[in-house]
N, C-alpha and C. Protein backbone atom coordinates (compact mmCIF):
# COMPACT_ATOMS: atom_id res chain seq x y z
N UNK A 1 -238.46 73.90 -122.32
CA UNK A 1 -239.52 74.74 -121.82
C UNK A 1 -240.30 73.99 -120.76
N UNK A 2 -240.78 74.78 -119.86
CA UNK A 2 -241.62 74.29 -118.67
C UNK A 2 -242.61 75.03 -118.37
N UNK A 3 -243.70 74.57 -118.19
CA UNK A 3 -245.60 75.30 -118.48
C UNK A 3 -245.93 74.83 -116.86
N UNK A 4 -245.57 75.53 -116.07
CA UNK A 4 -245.87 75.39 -114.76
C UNK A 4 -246.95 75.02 -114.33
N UNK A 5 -247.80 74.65 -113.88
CA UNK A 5 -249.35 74.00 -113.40
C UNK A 5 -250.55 75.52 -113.51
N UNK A 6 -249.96 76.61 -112.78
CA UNK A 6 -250.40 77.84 -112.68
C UNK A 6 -249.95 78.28 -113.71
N UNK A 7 -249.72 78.21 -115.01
CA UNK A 7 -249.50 78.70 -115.86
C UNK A 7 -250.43 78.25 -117.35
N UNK A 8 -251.39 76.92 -117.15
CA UNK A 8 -251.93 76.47 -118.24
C UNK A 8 -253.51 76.61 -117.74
N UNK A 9 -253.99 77.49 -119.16
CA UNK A 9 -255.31 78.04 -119.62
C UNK A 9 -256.05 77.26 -119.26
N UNK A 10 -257.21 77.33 -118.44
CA UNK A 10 -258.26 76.48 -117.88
C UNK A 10 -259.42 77.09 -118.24
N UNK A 11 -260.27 76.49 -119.06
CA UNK A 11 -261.84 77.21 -119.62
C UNK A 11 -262.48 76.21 -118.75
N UNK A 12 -263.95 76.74 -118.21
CA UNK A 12 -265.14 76.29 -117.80
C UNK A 12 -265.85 76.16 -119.34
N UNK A 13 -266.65 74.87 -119.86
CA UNK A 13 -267.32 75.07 -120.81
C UNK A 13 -268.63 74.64 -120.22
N UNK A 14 -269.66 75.23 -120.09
CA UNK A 14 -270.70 75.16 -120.14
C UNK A 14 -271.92 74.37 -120.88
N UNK A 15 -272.08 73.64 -120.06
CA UNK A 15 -273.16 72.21 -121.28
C UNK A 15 -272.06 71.96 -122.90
N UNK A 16 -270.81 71.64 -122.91
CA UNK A 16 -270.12 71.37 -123.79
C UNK A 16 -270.98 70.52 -124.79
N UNK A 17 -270.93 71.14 -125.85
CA UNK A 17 -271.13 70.16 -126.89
C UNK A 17 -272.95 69.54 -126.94
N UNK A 18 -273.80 70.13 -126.16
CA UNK A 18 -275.16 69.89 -125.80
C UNK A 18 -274.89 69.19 -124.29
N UNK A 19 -273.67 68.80 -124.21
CA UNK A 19 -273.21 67.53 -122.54
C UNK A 19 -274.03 68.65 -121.15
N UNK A 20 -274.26 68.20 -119.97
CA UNK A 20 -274.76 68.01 -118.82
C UNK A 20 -273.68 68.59 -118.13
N UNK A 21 -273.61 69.81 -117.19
CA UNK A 21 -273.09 70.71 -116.04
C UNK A 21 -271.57 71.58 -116.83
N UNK A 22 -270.90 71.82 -116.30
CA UNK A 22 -269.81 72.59 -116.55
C UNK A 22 -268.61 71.96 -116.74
N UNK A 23 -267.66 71.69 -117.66
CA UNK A 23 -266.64 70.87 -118.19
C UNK A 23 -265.13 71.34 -118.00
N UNK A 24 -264.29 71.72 -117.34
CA UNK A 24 -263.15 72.27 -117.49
C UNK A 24 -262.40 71.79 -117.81
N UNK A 25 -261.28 72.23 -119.13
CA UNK A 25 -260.37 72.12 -120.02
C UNK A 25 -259.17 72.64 -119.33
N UNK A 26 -258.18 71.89 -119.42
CA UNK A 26 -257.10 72.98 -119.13
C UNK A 26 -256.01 72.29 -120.00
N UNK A 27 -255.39 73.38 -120.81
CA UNK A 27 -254.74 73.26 -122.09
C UNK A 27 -253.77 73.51 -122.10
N UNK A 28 -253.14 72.17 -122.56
CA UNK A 28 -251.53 72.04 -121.92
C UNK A 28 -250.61 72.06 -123.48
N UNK A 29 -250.97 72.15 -124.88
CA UNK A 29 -250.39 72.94 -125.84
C UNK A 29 -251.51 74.15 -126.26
N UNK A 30 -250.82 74.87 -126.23
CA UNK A 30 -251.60 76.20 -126.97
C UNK A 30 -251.45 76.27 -128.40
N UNK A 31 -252.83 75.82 -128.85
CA UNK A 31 -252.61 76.44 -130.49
C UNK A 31 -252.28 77.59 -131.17
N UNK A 32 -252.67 79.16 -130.65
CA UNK A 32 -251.87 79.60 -130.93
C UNK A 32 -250.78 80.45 -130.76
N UNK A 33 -249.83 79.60 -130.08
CA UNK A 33 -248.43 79.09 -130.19
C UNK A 33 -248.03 78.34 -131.34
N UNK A 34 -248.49 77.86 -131.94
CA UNK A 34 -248.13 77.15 -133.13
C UNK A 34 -247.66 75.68 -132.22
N UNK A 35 -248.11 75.46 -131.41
CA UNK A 35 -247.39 74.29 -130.87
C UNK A 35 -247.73 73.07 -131.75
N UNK A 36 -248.69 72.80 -132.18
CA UNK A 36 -249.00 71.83 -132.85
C UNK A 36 -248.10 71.63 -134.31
N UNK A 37 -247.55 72.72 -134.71
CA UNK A 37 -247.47 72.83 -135.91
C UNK A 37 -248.34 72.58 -137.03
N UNK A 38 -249.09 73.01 -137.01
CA UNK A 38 -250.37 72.70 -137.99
C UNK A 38 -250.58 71.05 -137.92
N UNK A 39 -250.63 70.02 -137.16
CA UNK A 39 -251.07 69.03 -137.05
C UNK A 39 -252.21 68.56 -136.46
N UNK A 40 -252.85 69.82 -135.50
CA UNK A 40 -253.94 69.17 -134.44
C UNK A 40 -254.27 70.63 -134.10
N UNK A 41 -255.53 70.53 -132.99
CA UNK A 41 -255.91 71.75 -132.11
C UNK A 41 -255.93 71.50 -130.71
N UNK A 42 -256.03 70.32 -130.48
CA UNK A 42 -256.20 69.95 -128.99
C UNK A 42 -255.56 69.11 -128.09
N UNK A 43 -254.09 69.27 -127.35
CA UNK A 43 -253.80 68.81 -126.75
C UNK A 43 -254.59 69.64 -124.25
N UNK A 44 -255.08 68.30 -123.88
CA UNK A 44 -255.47 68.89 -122.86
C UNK A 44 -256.19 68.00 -122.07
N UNK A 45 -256.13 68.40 -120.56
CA UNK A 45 -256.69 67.53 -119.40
C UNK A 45 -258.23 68.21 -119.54
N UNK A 46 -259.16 67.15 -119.44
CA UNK A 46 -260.37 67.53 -119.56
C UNK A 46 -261.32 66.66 -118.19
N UNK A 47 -262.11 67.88 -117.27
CA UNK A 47 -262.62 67.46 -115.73
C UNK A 47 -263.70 67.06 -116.14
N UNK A 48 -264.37 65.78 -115.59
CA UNK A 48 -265.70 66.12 -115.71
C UNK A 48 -266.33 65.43 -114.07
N UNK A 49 -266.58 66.32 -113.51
CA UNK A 49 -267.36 65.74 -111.98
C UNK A 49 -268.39 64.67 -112.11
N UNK A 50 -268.78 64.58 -111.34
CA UNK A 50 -269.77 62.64 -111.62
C UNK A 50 -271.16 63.94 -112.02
N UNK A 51 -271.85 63.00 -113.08
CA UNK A 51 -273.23 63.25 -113.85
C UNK A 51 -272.50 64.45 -114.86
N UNK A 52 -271.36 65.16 -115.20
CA UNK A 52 -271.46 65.80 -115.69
C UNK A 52 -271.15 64.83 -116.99
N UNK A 53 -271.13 65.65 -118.96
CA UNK A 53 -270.88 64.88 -119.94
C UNK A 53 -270.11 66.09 -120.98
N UNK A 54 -269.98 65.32 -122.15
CA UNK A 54 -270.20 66.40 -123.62
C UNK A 54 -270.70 65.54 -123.90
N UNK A 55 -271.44 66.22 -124.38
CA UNK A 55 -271.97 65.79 -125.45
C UNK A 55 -272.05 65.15 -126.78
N UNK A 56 -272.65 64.54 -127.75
CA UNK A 56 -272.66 63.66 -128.97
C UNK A 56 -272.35 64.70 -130.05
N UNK A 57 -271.23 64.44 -130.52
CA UNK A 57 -270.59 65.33 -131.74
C UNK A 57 -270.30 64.70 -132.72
N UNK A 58 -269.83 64.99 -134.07
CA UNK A 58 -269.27 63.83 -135.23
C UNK A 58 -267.60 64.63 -135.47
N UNK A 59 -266.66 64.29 -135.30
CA UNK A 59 -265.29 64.85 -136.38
C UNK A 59 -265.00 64.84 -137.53
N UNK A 60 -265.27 65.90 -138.56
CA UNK A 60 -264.96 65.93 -139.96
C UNK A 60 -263.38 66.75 -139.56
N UNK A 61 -262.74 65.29 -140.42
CA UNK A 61 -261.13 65.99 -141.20
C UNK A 61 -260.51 65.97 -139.63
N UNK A 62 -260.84 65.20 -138.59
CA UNK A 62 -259.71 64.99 -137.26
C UNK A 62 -260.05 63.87 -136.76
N UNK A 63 -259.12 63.36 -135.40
CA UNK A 63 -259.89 62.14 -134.94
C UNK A 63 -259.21 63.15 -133.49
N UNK A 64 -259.54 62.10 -132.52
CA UNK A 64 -259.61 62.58 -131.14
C UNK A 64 -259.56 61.47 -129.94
N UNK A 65 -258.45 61.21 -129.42
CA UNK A 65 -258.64 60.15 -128.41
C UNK A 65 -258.49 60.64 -127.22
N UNK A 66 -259.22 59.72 -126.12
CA UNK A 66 -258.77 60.47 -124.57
C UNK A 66 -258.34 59.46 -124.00
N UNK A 67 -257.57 59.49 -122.91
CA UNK A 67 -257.04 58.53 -122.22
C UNK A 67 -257.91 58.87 -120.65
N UNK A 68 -258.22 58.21 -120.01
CA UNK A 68 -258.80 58.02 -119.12
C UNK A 68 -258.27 58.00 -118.03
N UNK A 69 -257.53 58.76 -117.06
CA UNK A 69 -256.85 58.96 -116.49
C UNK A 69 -257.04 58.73 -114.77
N UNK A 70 -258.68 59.20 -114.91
CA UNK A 70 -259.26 58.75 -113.43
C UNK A 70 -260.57 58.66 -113.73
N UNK A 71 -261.32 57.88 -113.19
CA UNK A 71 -262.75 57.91 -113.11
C UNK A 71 -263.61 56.94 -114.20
N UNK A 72 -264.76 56.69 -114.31
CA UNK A 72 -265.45 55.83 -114.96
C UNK A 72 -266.43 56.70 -115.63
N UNK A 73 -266.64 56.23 -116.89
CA UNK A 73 -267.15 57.15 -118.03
C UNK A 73 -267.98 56.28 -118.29
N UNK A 74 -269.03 56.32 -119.20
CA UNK A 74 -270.17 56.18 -120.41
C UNK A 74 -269.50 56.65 -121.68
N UNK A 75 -269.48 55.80 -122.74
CA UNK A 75 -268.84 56.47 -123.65
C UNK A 75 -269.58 55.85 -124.74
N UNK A 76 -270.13 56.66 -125.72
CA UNK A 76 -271.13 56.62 -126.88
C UNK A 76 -270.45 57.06 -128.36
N UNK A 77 -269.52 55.80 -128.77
CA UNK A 77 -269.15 55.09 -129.43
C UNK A 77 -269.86 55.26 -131.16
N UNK A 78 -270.10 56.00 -132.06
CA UNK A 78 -270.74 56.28 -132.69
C UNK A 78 -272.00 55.54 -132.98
N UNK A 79 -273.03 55.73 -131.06
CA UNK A 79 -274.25 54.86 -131.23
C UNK A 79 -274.10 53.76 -130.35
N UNK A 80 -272.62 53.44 -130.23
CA UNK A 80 -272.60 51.96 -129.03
C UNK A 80 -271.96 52.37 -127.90
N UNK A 81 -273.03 52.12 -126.72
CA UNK A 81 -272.44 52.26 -125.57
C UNK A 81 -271.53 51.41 -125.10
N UNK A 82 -270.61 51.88 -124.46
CA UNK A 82 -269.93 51.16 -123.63
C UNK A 82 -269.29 52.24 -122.18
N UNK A 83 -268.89 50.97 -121.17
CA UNK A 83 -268.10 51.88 -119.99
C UNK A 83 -266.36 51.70 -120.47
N UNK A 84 -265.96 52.60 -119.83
CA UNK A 84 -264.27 52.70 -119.39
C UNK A 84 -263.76 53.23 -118.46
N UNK A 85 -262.98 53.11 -118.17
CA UNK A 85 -262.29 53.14 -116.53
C UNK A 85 -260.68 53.71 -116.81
N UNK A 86 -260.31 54.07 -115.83
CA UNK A 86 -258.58 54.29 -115.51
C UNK A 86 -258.08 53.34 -116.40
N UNK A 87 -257.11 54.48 -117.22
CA UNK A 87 -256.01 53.18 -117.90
C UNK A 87 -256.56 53.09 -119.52
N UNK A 88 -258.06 52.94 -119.49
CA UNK A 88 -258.73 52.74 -121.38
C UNK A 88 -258.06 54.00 -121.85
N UNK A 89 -257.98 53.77 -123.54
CA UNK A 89 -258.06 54.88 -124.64
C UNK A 89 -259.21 54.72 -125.09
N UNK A 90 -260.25 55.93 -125.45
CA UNK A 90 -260.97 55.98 -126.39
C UNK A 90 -260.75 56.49 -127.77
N UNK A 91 -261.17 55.79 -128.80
CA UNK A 91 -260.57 56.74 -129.73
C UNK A 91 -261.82 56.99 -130.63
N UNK A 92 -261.64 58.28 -131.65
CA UNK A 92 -263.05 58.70 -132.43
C UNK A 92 -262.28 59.00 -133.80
N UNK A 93 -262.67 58.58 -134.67
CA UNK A 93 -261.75 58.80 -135.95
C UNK A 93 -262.76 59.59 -136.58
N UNK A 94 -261.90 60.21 -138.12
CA UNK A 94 -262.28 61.06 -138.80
C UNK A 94 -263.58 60.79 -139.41
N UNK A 95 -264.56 61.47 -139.12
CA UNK A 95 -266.22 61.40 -139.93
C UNK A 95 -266.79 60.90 -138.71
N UNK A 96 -266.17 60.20 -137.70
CA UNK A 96 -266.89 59.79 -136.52
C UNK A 96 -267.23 60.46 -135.41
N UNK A 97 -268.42 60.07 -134.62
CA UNK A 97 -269.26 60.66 -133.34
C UNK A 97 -269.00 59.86 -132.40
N UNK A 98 -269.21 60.92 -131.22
CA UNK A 98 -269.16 60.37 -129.88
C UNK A 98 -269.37 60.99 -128.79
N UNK A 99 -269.66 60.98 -127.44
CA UNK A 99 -269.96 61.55 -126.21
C UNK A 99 -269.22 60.47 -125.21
N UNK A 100 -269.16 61.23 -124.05
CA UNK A 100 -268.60 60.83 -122.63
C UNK A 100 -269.13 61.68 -121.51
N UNK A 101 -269.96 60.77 -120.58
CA UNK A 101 -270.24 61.00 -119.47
C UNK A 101 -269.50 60.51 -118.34
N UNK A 102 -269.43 61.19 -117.09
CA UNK A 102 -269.14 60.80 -115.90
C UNK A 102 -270.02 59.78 -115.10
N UNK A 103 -269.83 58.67 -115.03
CA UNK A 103 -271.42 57.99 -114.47
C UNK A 103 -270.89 57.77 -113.02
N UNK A 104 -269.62 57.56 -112.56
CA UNK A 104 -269.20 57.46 -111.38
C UNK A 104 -269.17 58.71 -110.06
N UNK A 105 -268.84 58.26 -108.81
CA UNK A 105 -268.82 59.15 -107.87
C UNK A 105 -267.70 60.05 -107.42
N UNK A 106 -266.35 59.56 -108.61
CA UNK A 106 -265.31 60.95 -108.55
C UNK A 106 -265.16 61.36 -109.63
N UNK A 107 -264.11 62.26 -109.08
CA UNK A 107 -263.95 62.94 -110.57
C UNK A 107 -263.05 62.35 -111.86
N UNK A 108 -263.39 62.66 -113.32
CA UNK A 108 -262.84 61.82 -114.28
C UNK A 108 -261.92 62.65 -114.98
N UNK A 109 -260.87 62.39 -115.15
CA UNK A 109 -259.74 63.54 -115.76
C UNK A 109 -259.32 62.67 -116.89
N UNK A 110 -259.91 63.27 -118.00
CA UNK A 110 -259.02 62.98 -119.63
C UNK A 110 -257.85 63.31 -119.97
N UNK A 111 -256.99 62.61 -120.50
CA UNK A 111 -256.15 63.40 -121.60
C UNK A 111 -256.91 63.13 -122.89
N UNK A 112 -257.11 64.76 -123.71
CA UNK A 112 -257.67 64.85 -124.63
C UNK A 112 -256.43 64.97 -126.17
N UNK A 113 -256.54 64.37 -126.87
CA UNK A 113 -255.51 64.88 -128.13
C UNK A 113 -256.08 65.05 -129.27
N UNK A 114 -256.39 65.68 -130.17
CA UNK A 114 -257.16 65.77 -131.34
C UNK A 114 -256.18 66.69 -132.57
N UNK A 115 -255.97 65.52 -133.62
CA UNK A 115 -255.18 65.42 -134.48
C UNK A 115 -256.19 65.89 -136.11
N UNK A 116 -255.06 66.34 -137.05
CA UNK A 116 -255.95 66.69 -138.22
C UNK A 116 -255.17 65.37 -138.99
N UNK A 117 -256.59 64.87 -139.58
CA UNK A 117 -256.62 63.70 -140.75
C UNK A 117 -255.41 64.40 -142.07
């Protein structure tokens, strides 16, 4: 199977998660498709333009890593800041919190994956 570029679901989310400007998702397994097979909900490239964020959330019963694909982030570590750049994984495990901002002057493209514990 092949999911053409013009073919995968792109949401605008709006102050995601309490986060700062407009966030676009574009979702490259569809859950329901069953693609996951009941393992996860979120496979997906996630935009965030410079100053935009999500916001500080906690994961009960999943974890969630992004790979950092372009751009320089703020990333709030359940409570500890740190930066990351092109190339880092972040990862957020099950019961754990976290946020990511854009602090740089391009744009930052995630790969997002979020798995069930």
């Amino acid at each position: 199977m092949i999911r053409k570029a013009d073919e995968q679901r792109v949401i605008a989310n709006e102050n995601m998660r309490g986060g700062k400007g407009c966030v676009h998702i574009t979702h490259l397994y569809e859950k329901d498709n069953d693609e996951f097979y009941g393992k996860g909900r979120l496979f997906a490239k996630i935009t965030l333009q410079p100053g935009e964020s999500i916001g500080y959330h906690v994961h009960e019963g999943e974890s969630e890593g992004f790979y950092v694909a372009s751009g320089r982030v703020a990333f709030n570590d359940n409570g500890t800041l740190c930066e990351a750049t092109a190339g880092d994984l972040l990862f957020t495990g099950a019961g754990e919190g976290h946020s990511v901002e854009n602090i740089g002057d391009e744009v930052v493209d995630l790969i997002a994956l979020i798995l069930y514990k």
